[in-house]
N, C-alpha and C. Protein backbone atom coordinates (compact mmCIF):
# COMPACT_ATOMS: atom_id res chain seq x y z
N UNK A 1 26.77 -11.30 -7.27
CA UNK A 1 26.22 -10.33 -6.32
C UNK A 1 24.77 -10.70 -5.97
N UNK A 2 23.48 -11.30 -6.95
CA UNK A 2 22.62 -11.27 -6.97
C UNK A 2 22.67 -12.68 -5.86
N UNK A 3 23.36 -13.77 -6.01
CA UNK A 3 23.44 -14.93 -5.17
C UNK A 3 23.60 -14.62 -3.76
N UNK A 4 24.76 -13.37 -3.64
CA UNK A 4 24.89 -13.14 -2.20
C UNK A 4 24.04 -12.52 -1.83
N UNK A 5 23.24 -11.54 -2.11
CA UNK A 5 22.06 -11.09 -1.92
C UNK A 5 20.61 -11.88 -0.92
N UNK A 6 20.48 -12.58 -1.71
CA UNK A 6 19.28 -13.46 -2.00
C UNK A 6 19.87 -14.50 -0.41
N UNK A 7 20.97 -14.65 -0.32
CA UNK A 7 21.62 -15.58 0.84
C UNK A 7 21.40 -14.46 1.67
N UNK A 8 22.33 -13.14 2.03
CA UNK A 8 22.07 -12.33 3.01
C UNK A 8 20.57 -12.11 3.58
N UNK A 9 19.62 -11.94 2.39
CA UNK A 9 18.35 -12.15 2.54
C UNK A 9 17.44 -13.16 3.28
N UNK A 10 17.73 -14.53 2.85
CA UNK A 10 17.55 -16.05 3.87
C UNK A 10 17.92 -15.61 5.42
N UNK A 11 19.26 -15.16 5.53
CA UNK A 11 19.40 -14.95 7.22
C UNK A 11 18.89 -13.71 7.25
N UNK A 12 18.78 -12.63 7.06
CA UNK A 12 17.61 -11.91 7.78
C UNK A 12 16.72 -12.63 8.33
N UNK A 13 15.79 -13.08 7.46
CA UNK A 13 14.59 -14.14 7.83
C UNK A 13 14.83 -14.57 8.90
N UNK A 14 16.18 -15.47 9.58
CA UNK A 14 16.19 -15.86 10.79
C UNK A 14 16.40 -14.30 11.55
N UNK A 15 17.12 -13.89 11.67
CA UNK A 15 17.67 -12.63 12.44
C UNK A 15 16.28 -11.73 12.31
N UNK A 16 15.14 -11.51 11.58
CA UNK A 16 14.23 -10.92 12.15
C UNK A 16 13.20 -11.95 13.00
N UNK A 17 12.60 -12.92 12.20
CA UNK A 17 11.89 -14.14 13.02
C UNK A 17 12.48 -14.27 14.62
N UNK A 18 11.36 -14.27 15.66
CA UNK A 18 12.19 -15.01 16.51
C UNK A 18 11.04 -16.74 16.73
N UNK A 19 10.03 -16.55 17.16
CA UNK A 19 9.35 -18.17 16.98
C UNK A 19 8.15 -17.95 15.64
N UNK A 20 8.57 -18.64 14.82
CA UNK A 20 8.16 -18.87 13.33
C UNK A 20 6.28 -19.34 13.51
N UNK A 21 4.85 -18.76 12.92
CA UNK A 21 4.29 -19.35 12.84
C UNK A 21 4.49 -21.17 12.36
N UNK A 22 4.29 -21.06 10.77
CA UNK A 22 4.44 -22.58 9.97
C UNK A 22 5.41 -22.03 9.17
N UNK A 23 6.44 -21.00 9.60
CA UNK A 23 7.43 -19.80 8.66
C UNK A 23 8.82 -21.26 8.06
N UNK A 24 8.93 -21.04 7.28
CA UNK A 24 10.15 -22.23 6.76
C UNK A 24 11.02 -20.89 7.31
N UNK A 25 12.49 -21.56 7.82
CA UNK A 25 14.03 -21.20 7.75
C UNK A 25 14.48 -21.00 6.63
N UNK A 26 14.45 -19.96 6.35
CA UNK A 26 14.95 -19.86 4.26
C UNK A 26 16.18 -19.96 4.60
N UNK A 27 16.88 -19.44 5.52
CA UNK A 27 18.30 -19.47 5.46
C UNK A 27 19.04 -20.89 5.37
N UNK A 28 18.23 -22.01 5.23
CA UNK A 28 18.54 -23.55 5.13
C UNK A 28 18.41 -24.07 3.55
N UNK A 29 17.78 -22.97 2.70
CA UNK A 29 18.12 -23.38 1.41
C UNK A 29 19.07 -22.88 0.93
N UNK A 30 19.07 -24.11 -0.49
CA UNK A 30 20.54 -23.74 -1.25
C UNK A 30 20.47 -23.58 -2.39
N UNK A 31 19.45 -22.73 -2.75
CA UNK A 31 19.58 -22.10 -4.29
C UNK A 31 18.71 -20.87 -4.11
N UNK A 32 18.56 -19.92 -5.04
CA UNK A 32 18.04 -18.64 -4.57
C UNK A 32 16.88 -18.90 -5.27
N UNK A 33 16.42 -19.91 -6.11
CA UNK A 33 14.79 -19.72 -6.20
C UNK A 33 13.87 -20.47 -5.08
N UNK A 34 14.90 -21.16 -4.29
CA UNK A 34 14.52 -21.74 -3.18
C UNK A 34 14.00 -20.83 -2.30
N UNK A 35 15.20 -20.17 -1.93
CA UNK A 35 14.68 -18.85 -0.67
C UNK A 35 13.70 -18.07 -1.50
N UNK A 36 13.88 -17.39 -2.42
CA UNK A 36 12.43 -16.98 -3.20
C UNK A 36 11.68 -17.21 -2.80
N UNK A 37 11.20 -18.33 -3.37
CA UNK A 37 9.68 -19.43 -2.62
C UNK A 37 9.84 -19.30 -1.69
N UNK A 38 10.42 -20.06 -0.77
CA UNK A 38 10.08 -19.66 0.82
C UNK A 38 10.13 -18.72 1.59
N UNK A 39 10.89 -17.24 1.07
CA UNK A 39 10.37 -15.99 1.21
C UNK A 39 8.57 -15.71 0.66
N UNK A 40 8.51 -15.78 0.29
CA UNK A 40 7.27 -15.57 -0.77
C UNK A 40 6.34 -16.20 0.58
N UNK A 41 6.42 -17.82 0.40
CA UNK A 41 5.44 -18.84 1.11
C UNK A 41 5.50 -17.96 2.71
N UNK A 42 6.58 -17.70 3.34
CA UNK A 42 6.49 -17.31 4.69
C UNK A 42 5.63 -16.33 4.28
N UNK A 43 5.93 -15.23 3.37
CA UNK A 43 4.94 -14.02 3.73
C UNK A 43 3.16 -14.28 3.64
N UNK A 44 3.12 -15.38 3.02
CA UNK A 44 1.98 -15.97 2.65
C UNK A 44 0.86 -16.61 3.91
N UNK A 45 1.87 -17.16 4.40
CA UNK A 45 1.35 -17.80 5.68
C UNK A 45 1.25 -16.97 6.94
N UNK A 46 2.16 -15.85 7.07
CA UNK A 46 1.83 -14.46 7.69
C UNK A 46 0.66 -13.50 7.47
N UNK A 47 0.76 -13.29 5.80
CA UNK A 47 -0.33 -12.64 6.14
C UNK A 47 -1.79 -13.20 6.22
N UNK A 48 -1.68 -14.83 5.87
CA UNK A 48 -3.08 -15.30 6.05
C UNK A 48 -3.08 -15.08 7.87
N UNK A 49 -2.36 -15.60 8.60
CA UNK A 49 -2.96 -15.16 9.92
C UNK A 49 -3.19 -13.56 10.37
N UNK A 50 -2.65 -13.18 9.94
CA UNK A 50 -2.79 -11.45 10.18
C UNK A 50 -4.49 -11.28 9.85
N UNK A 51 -4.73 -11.70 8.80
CA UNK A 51 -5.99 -11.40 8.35
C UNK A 51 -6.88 -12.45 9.49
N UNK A 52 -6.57 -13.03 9.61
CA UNK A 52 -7.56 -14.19 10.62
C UNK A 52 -7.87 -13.65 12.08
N UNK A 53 -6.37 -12.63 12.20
CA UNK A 53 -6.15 -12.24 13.82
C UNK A 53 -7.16 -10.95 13.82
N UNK A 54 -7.42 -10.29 12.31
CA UNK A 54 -8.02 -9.26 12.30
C UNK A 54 -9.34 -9.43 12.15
N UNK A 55 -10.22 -10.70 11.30
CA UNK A 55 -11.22 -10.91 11.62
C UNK A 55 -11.73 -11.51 13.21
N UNK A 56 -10.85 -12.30 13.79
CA UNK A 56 -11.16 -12.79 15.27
C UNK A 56 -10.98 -11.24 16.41
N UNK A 57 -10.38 -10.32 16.14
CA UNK A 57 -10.34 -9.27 16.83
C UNK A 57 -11.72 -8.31 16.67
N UNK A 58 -12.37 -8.17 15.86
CA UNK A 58 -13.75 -7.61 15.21
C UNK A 58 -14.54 -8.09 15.67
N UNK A 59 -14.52 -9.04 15.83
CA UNK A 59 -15.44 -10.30 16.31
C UNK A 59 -15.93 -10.03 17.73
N UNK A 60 -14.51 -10.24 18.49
CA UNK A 60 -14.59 -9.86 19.73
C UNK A 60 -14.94 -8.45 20.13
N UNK A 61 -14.21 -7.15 19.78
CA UNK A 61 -14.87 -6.08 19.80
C UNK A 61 -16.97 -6.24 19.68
N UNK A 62 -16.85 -6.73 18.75
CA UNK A 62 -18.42 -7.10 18.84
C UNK A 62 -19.34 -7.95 20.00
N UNK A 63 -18.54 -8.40 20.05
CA UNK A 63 -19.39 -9.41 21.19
C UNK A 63 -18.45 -8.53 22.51
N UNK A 64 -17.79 -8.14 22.79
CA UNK A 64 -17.70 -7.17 24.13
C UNK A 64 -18.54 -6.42 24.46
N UNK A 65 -18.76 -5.28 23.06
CA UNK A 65 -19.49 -4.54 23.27
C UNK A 65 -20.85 -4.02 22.82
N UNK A 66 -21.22 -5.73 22.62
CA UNK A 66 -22.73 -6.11 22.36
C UNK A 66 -23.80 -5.17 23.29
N UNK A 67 -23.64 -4.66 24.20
CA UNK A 67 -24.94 -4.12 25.29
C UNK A 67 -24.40 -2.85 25.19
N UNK A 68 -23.47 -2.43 24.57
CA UNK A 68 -22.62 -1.04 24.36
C UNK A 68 -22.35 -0.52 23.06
N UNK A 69 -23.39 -0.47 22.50
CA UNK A 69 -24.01 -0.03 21.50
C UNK A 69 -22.63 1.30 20.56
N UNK A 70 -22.88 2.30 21.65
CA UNK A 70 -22.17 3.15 21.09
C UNK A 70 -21.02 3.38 21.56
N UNK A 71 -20.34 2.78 22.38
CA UNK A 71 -18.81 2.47 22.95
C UNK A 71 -18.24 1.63 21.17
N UNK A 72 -19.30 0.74 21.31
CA UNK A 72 -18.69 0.01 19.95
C UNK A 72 -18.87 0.50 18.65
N UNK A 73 -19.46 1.40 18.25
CA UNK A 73 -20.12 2.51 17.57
C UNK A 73 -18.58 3.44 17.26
N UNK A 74 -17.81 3.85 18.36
CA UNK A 74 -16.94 4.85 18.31
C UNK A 74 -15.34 3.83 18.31
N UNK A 75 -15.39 2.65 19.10
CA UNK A 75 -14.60 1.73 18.64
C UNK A 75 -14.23 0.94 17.78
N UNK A 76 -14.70 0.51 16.97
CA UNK A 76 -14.45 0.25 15.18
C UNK A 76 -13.70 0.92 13.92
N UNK A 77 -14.36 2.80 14.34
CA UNK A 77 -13.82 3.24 13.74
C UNK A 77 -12.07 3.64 13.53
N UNK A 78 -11.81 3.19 15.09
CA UNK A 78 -10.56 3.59 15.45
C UNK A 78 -9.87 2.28 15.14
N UNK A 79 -10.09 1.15 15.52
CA UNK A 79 -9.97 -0.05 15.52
C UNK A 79 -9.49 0.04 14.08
N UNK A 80 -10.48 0.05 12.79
CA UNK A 80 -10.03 0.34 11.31
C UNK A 80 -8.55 1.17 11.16
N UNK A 81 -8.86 2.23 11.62
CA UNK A 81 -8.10 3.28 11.17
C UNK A 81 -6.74 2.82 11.70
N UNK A 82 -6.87 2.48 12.87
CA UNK A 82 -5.40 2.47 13.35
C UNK A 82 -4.83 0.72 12.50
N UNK A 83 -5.71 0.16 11.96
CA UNK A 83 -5.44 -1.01 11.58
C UNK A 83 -4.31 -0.38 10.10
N UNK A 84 -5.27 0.27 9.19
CA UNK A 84 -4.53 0.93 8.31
C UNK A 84 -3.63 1.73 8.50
N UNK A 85 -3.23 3.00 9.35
CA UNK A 85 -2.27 2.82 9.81
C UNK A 85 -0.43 2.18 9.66
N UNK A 86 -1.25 0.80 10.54
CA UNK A 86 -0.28 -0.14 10.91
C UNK A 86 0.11 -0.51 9.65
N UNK A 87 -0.62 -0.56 8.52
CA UNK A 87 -0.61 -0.96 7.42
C UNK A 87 0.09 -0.62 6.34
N UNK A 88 0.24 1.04 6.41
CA UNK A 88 1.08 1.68 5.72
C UNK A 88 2.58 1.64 6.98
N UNK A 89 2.61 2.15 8.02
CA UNK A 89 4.03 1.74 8.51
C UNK A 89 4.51 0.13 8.09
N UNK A 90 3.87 -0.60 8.00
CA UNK A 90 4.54 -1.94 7.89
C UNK A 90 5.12 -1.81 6.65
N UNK A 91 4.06 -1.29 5.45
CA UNK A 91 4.83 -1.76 4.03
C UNK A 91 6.16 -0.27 4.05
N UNK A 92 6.14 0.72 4.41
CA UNK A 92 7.27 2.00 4.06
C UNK A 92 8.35 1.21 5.08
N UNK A 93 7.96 0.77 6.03
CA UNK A 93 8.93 0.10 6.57
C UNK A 93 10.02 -0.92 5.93
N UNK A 94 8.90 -1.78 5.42
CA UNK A 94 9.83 -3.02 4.40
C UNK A 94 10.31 -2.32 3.13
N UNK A 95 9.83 -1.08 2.68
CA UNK A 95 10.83 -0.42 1.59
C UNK A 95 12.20 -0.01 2.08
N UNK A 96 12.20 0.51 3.45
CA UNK A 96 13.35 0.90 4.00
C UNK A 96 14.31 -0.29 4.02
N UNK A 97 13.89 -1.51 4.58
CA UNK A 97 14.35 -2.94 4.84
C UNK A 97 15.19 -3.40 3.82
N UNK A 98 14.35 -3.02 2.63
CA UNK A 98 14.62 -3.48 1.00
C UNK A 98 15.34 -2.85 0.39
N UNK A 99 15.93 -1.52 0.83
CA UNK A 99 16.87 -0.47 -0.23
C UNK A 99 18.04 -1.51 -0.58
N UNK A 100 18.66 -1.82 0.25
CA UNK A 100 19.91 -2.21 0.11
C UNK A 100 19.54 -3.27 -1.74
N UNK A 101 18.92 -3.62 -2.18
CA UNK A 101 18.48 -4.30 -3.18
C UNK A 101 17.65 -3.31 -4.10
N UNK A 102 18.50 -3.77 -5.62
CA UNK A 102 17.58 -2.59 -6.73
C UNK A 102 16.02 -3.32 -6.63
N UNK A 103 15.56 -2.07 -6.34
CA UNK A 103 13.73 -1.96 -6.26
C UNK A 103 13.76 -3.00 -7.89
N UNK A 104 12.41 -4.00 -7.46
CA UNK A 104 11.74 -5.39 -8.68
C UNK A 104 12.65 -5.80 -8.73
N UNK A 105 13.67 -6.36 -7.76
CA UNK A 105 15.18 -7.53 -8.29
C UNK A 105 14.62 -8.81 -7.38
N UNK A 106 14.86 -9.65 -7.44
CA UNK A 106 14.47 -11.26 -6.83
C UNK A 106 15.16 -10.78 -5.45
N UNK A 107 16.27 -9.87 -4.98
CA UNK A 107 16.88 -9.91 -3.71
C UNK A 107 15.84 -8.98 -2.79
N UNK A 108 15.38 -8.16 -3.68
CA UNK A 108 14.43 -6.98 -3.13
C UNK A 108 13.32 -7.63 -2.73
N UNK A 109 12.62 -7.90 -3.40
CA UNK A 109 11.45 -8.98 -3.01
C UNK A 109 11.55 -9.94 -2.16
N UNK A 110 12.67 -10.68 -1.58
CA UNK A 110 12.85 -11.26 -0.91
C UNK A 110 12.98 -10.58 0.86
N UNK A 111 13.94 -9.97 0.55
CA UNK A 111 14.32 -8.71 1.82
C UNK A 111 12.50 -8.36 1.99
N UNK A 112 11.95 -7.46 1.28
CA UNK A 112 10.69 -7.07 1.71
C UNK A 112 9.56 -8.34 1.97
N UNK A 113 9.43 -9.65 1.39
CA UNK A 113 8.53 -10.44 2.14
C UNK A 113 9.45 -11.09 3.06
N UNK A 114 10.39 -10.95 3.50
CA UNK A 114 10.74 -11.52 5.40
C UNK A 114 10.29 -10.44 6.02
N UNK A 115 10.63 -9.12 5.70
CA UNK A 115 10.31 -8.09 6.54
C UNK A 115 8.46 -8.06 6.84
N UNK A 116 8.31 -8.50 5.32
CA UNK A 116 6.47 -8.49 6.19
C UNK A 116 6.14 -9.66 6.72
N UNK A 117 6.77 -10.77 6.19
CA UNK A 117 6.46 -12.12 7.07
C UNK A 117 6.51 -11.46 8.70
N UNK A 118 8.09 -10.91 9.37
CA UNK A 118 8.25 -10.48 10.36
C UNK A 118 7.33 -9.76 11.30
N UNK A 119 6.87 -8.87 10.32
CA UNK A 119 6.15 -7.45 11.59
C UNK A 119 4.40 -8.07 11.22
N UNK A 120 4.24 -8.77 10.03
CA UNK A 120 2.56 -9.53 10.09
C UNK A 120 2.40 -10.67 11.41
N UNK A 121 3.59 -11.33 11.91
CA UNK A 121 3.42 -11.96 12.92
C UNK A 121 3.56 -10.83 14.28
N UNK A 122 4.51 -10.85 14.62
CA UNK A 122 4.25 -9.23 15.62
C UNK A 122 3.13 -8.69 15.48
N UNK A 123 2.02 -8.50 14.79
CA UNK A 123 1.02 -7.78 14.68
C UNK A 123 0.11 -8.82 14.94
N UNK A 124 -0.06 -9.92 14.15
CA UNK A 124 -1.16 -10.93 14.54
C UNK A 124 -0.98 -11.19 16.02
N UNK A 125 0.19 -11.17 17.13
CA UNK A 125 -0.20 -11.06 18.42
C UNK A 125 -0.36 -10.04 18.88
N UNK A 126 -0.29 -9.07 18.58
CA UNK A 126 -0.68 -7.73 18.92
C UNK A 126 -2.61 -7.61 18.70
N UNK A 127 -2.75 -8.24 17.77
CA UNK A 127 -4.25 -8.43 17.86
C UNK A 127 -5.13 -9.25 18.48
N UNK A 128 -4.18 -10.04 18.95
CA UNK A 128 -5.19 -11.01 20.36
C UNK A 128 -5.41 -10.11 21.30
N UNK A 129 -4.48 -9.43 21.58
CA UNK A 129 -4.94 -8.34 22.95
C UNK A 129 -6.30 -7.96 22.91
N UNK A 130 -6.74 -7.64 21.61
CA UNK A 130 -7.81 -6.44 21.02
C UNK A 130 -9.13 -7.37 21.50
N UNK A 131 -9.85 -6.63 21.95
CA UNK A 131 -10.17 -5.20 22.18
C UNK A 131 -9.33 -4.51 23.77
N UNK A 132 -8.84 -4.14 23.83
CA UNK A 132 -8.02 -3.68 25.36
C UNK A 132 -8.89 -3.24 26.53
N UNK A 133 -9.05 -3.80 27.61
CA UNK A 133 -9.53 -3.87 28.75
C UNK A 133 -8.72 -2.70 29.59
């Protein structure tokens, strides 16, 4: 059960992914500590850009609204907040993603880092937009 798991898990990964940052195809390995790791590594490499998309988005908010003192003053705070937010829907989300697997099992963990590999990329382009014009 735990084998088929861990496989059903690999194709999610494709079936949520649609163009992969540097995301490996887990569904192309053939042992389940394989997809493990490369569950794991995708979420890894997701959320390092998430965090990159969120420092380059700050950035810009700043330098937009460099001569706008307090536009940017009242924009940050929201900017944060709604960041966290996003933050808690993403992870209650990947618990939902993950039921089907007993919560701390290698299948569970797997199911929940594709699901955040997934919505951390969706979000890292969602943060190029930022700051919204």
């Amino acid at each position: 059960m735990k084998k088929k798991a861990l496989a059903v898990a690999a194709i999610g990964l494709l079936a949520l992914s649609g163009s992969a940052l540097a995301m490996d195809d887990c569904s192309k390995k053939s042992s389940d500590p394989e997809v493990f790791t490369c569950a794991e590594n995708n979420r890894a490499v997701a959320e390092k850009s998430l965090n990159k998309e969120y420092s380059e988005a700050k950035k810009r908010i700043e330098a937009t609204f460099s001569d706008e003192p307090e536009v940017k003053k009242n924009y940050l705070p929201v900017f944060l907040e709604a960041q966290r937010g996003w933050l808690k829907y993403r992870d209650n989300q990947c618990k939902m993603f993950a039921h089907v697997a007993a919560e701390n099992s290698n299948p569970y963990a797997v199911f929940t880092n594709n699901c955040i590999a997934k919505l951390d990329e969706q979000r890292s382009k969602e943060l190029k937009e930022i700051p919204y014009d």
